[in-house]
PDB file of N, CA and C in Angstrom:
ATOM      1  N   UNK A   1      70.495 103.335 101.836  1.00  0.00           N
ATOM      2  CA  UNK A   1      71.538 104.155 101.251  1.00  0.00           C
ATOM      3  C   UNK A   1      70.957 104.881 100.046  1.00  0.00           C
ATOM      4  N   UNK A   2      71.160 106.520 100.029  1.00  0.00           N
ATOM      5  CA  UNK A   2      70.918 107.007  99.047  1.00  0.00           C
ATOM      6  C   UNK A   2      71.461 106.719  97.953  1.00  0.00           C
ATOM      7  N   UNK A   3      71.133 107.246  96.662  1.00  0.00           N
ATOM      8  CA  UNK A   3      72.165 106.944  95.362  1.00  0.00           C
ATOM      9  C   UNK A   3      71.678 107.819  94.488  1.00  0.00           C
ATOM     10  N   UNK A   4      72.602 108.605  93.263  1.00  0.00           N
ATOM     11  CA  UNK A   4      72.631 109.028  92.520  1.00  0.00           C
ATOM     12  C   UNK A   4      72.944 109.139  91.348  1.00  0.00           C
ATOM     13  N   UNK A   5      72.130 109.344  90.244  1.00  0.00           N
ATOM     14  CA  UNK A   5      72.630 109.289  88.809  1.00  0.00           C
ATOM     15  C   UNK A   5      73.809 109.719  88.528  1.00  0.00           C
ATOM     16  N   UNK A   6      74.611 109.208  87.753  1.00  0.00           N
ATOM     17  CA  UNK A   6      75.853 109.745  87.130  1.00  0.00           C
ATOM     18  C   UNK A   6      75.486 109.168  85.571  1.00  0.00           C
ATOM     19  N   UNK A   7      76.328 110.208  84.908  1.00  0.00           N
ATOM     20  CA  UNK A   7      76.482 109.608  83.279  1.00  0.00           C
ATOM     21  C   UNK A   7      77.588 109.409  82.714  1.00  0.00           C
ATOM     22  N   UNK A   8      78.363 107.902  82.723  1.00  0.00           N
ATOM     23  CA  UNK A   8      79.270 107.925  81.852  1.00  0.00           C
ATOM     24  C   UNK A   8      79.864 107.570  80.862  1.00  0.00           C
ATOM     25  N   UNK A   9      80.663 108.126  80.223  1.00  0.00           N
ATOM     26  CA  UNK A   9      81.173 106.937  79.125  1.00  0.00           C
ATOM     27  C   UNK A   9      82.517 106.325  78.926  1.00  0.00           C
ATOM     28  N   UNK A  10      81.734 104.968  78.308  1.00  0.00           N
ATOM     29  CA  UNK A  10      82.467 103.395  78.425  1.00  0.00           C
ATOM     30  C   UNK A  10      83.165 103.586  76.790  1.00  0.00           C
ATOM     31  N   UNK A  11      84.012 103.141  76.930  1.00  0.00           N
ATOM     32  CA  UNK A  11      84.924 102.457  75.167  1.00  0.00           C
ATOM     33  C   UNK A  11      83.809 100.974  74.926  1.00  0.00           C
ATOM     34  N   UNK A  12      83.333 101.420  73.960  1.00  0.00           N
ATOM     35  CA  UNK A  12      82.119 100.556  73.233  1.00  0.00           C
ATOM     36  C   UNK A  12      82.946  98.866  73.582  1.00  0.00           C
ATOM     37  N   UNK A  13      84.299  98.467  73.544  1.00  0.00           N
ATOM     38  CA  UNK A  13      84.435  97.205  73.621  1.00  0.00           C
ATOM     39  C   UNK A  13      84.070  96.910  75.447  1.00  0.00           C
ATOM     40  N   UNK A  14      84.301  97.618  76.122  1.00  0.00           N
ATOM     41  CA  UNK A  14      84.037  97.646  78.024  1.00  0.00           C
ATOM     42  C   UNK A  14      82.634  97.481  77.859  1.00  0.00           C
ATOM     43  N   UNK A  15      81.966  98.154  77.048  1.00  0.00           N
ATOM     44  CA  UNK A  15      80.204  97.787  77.123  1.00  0.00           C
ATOM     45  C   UNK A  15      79.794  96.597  77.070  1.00  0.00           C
ATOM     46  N   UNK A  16      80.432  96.535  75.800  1.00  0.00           N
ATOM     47  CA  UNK A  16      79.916  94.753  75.651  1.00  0.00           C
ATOM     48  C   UNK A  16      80.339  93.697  76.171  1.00  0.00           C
ATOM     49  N   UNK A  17      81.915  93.991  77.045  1.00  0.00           N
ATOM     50  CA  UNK A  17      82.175  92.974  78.408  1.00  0.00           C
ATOM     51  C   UNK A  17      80.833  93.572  78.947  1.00  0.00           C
ATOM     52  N   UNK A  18      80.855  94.441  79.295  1.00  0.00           N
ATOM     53  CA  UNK A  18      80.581  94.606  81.172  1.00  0.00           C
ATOM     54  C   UNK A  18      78.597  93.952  80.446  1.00  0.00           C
ATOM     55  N   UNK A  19      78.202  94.042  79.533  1.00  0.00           N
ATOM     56  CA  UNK A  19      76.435  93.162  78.937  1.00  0.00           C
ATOM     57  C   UNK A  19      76.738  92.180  79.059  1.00  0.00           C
ATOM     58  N   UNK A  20      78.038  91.560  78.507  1.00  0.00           N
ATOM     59  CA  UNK A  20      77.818  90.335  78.901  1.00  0.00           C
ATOM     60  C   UNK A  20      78.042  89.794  80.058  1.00  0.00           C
ATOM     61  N   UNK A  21      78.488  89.769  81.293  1.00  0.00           N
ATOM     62  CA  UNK A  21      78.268  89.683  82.470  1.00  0.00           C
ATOM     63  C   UNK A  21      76.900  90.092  83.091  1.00  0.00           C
ATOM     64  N   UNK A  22      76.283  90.880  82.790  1.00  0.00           N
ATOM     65  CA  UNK A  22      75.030  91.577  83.074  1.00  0.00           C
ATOM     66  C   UNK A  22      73.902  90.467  82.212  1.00  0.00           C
ATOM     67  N   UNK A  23      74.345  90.017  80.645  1.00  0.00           N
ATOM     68  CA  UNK A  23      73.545  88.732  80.342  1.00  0.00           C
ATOM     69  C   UNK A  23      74.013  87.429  81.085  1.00  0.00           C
ATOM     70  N   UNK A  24      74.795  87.273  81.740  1.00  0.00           N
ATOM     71  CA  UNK A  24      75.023  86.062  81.931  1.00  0.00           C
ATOM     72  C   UNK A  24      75.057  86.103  83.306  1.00  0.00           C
ATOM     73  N   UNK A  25      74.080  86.966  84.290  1.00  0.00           N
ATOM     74  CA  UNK A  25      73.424  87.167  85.584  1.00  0.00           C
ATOM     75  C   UNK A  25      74.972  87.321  86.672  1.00  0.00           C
ATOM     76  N   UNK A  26      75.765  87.602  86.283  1.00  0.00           N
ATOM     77  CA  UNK A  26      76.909  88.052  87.025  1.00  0.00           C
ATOM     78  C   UNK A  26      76.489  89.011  87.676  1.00  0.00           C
ATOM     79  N   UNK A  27      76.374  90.207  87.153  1.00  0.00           N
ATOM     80  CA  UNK A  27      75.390  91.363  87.941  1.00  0.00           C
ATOM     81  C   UNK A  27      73.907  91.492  87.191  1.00  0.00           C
ATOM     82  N   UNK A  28      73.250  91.973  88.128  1.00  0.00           N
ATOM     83  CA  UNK A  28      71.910  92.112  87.741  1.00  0.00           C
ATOM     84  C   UNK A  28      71.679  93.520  87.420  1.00  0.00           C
ATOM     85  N   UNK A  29      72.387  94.557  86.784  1.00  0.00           N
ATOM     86  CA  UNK A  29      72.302  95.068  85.602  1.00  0.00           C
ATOM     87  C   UNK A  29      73.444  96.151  85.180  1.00  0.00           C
ATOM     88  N   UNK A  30      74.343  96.928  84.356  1.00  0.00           N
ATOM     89  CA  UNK A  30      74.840  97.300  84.329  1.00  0.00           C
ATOM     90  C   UNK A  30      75.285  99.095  86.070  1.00  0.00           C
ATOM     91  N   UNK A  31      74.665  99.096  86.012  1.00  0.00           N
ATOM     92  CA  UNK A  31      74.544 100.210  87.467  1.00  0.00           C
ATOM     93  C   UNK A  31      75.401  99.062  88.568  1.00  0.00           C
ATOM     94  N   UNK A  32      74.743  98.446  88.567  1.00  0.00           N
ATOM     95  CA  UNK A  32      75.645  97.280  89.838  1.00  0.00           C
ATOM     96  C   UNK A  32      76.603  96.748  89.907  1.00  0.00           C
ATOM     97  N   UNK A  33      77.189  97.027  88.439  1.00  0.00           N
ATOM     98  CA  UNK A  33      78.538  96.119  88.320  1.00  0.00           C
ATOM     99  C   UNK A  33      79.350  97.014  88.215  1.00  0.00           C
ATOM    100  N   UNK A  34      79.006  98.435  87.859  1.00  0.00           N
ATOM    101  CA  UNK A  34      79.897  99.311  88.025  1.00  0.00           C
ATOM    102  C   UNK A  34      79.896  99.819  88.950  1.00  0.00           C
ATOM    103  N   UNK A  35      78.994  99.980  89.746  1.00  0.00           N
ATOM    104  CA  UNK A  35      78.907 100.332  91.717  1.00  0.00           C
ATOM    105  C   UNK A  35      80.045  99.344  92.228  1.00  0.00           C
ATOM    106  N   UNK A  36      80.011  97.913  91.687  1.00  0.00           N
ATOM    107  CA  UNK A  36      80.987  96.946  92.826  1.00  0.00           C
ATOM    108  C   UNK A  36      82.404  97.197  92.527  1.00  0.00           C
ATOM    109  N   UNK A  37      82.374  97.573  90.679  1.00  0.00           N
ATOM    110  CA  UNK A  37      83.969  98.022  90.363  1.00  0.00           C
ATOM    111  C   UNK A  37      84.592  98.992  90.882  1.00  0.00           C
ATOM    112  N   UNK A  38      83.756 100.531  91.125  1.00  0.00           N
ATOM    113  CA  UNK A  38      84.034 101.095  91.534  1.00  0.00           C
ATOM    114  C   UNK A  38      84.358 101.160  93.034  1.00  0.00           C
ATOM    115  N   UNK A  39      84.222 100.647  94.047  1.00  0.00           N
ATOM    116  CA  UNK A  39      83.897 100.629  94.781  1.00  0.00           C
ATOM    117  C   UNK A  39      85.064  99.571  95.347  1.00  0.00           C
ATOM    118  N   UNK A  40      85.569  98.311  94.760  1.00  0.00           N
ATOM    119  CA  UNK A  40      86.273  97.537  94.704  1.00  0.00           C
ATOM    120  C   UNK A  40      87.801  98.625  94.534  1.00  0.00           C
ATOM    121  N   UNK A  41      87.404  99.391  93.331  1.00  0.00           N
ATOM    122  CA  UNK A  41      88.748 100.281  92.924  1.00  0.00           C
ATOM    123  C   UNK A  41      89.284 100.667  94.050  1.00  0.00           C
ATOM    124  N   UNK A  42      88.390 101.864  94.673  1.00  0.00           N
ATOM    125  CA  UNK A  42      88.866 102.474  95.739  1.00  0.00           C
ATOM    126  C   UNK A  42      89.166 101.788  97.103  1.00  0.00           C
ATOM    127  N   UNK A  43      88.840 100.737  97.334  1.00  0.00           N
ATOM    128  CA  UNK A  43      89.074 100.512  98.437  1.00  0.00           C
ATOM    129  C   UNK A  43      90.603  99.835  98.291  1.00  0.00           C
ATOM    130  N   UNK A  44      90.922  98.939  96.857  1.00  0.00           N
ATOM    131  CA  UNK A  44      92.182  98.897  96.696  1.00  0.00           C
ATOM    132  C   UNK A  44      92.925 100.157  97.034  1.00  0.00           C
ATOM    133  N   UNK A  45      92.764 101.514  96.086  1.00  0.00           N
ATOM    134  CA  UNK A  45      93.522 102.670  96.470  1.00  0.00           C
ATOM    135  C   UNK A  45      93.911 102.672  97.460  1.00  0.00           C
ATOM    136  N   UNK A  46      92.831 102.591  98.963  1.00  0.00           N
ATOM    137  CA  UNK A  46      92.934 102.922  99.749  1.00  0.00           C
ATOM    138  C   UNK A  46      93.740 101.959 100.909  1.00  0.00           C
ATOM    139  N   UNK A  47      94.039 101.164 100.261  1.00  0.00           N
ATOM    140  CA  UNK A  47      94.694 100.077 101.237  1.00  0.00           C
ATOM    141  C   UNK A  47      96.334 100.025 100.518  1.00  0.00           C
ATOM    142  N   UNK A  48      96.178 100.299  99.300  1.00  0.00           N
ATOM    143  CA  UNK A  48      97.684 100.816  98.773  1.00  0.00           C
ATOM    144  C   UNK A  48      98.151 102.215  99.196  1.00  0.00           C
ATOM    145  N   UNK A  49      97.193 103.003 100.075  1.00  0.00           N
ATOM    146  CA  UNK A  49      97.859 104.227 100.430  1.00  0.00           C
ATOM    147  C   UNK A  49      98.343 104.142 101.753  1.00  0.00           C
ATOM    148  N   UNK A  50      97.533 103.253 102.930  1.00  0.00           N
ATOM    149  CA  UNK A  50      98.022 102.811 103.582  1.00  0.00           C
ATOM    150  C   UNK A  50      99.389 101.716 103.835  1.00  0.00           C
ATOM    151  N   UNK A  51      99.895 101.040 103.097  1.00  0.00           N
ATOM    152  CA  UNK A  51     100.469 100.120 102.773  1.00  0.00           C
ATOM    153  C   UNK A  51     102.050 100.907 102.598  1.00  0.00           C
ATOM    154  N   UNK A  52     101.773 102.378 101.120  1.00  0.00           N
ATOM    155  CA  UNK A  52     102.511 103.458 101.198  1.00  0.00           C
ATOM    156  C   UNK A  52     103.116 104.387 102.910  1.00  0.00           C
ATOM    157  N   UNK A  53     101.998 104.771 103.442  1.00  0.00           N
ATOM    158  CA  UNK A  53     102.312 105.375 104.350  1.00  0.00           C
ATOM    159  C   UNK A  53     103.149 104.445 105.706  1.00  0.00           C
ATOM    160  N   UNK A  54     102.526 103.521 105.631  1.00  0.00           N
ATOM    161  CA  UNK A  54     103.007 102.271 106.437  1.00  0.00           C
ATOM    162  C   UNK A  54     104.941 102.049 106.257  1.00  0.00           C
ATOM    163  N   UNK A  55     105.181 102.005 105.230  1.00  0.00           N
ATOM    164  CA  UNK A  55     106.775 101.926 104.636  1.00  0.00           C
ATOM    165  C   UNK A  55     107.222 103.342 104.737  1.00  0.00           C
ATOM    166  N   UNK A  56     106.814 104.410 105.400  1.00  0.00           N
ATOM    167  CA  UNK A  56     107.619 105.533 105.641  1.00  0.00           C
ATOM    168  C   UNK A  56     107.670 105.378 107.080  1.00  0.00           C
ATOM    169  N   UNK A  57     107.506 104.551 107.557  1.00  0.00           N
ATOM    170  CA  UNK A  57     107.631 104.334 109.521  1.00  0.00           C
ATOM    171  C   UNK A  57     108.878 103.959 108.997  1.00  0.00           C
ATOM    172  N   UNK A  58     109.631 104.186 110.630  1.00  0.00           N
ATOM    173  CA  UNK A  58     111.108 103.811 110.739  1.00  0.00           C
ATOM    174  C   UNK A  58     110.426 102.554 111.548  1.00  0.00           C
ATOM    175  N   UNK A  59     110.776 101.362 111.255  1.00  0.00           N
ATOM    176  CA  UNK A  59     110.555 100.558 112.210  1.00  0.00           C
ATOM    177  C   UNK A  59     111.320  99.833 113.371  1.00  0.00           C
ATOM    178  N   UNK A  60     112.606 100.391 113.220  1.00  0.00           N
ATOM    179  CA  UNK A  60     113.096 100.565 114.825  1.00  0.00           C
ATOM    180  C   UNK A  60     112.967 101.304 115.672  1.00  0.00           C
ATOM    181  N   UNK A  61     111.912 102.636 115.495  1.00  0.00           N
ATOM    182  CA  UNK A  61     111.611 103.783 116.068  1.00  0.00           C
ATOM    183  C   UNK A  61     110.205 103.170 116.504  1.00  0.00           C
ATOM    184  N   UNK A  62     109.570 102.646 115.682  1.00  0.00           N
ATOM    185  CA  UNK A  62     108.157 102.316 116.324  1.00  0.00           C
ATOM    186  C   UNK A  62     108.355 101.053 116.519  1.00  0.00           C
ATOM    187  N   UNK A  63     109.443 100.016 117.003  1.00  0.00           N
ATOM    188  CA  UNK A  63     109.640  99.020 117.881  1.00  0.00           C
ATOM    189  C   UNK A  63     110.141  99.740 119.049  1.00  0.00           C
ATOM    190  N   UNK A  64     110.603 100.502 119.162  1.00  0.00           N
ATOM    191  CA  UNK A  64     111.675 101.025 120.552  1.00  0.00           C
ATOM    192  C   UNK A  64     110.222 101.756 120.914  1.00  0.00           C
ATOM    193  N   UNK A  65     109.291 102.714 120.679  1.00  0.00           N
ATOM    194  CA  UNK A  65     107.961 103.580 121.487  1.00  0.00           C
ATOM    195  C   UNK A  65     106.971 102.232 121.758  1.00  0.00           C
ATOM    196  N   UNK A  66     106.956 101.315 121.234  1.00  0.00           N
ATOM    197  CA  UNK A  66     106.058 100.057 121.228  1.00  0.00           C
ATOM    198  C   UNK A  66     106.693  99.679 122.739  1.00  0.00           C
ATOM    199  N   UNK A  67     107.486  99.272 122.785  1.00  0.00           N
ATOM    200  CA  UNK A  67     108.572  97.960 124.106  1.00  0.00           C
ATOM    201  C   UNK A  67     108.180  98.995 125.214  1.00  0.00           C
ATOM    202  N   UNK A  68     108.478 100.481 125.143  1.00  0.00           N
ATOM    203  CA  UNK A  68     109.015 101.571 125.839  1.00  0.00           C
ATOM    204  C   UNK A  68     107.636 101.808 126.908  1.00  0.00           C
ATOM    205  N   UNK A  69     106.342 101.907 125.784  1.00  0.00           N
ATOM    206  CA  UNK A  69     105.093 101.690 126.216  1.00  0.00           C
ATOM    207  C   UNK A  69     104.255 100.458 126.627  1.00  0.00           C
ATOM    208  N   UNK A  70     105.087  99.701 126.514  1.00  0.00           N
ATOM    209  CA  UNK A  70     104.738  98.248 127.132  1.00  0.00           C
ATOM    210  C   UNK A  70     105.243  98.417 128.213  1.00  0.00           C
ATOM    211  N   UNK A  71     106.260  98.312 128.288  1.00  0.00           N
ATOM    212  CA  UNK A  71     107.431  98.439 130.012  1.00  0.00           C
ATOM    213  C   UNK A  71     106.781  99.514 131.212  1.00  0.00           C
ATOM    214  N   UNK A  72     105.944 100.492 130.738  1.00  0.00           N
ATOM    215  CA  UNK A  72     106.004 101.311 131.076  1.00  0.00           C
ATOM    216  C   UNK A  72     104.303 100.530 131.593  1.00  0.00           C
ATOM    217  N   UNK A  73     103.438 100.542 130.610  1.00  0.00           N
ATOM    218  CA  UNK A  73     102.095  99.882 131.438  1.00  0.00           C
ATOM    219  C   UNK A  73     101.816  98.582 131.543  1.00  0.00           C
ATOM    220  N   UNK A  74     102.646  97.949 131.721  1.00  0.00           N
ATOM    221  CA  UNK A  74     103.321  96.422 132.173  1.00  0.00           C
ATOM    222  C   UNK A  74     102.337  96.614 133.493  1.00  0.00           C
ATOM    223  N   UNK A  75     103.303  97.357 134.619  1.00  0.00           N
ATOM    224  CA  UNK A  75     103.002  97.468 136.025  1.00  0.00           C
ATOM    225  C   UNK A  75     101.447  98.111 136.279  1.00  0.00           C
ATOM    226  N   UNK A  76     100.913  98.850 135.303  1.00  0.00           N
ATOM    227  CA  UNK A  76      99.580  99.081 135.911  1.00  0.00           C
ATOM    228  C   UNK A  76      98.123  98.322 135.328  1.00  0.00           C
ATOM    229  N   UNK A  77      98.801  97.044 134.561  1.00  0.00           N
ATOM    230  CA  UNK A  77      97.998  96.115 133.888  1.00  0.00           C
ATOM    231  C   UNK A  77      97.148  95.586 135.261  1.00  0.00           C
ATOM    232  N   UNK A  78      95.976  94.706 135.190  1.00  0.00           N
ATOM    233  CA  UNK A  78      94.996  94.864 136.362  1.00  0.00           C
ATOM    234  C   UNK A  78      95.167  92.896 136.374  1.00  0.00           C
ATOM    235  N   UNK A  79      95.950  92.219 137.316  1.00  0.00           N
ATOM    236  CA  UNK A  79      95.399  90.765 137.570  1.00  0.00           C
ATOM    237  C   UNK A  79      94.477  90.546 137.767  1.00  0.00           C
ATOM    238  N   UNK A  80      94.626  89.424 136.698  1.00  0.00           N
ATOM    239  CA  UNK A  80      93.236  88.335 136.513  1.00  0.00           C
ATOM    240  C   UNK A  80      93.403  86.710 137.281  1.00  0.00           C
TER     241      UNK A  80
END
């Protein structure tokens, strides 16, 4: 995996958490622990956007196309 420099800045008290984890071999050096935070962030986002979109289903509408499409390839299911 490629990777690229970024430069950013931390509130001087986040520095000296995120050293001391980095001294106390939590991550092995500041770049890595903010790769896993970041990275951790978004994938939360991304499972809270799903989660969002998920609660705009009607879910008696996608129980009734669910049953409707079951019933329907019920009969061309293949015995085992």
């Amino acid at each position: 995996m490629s990777t690229t420099k970024v430069a950013i800045t931390l509130d001087e008290n986040l520095l000296k958490r995120l050293d001391r984890l980095v001294k106390n071999r939590i991550f092995e050096n500041r770049s890595r622990a903010i790769q896993e935070a970041v990275s951790e962030k978004l994938a939360r986002l991304e499972r809270s956007r799903l989660a969002r979109e998920c609660a705009k289903l009607d879910r008696n509408f996608e129980q009734t196309m669910a049953e409707e499409g079951l019933s329907v390839e019920a009969g061309e299911w293949p015995e085992y």
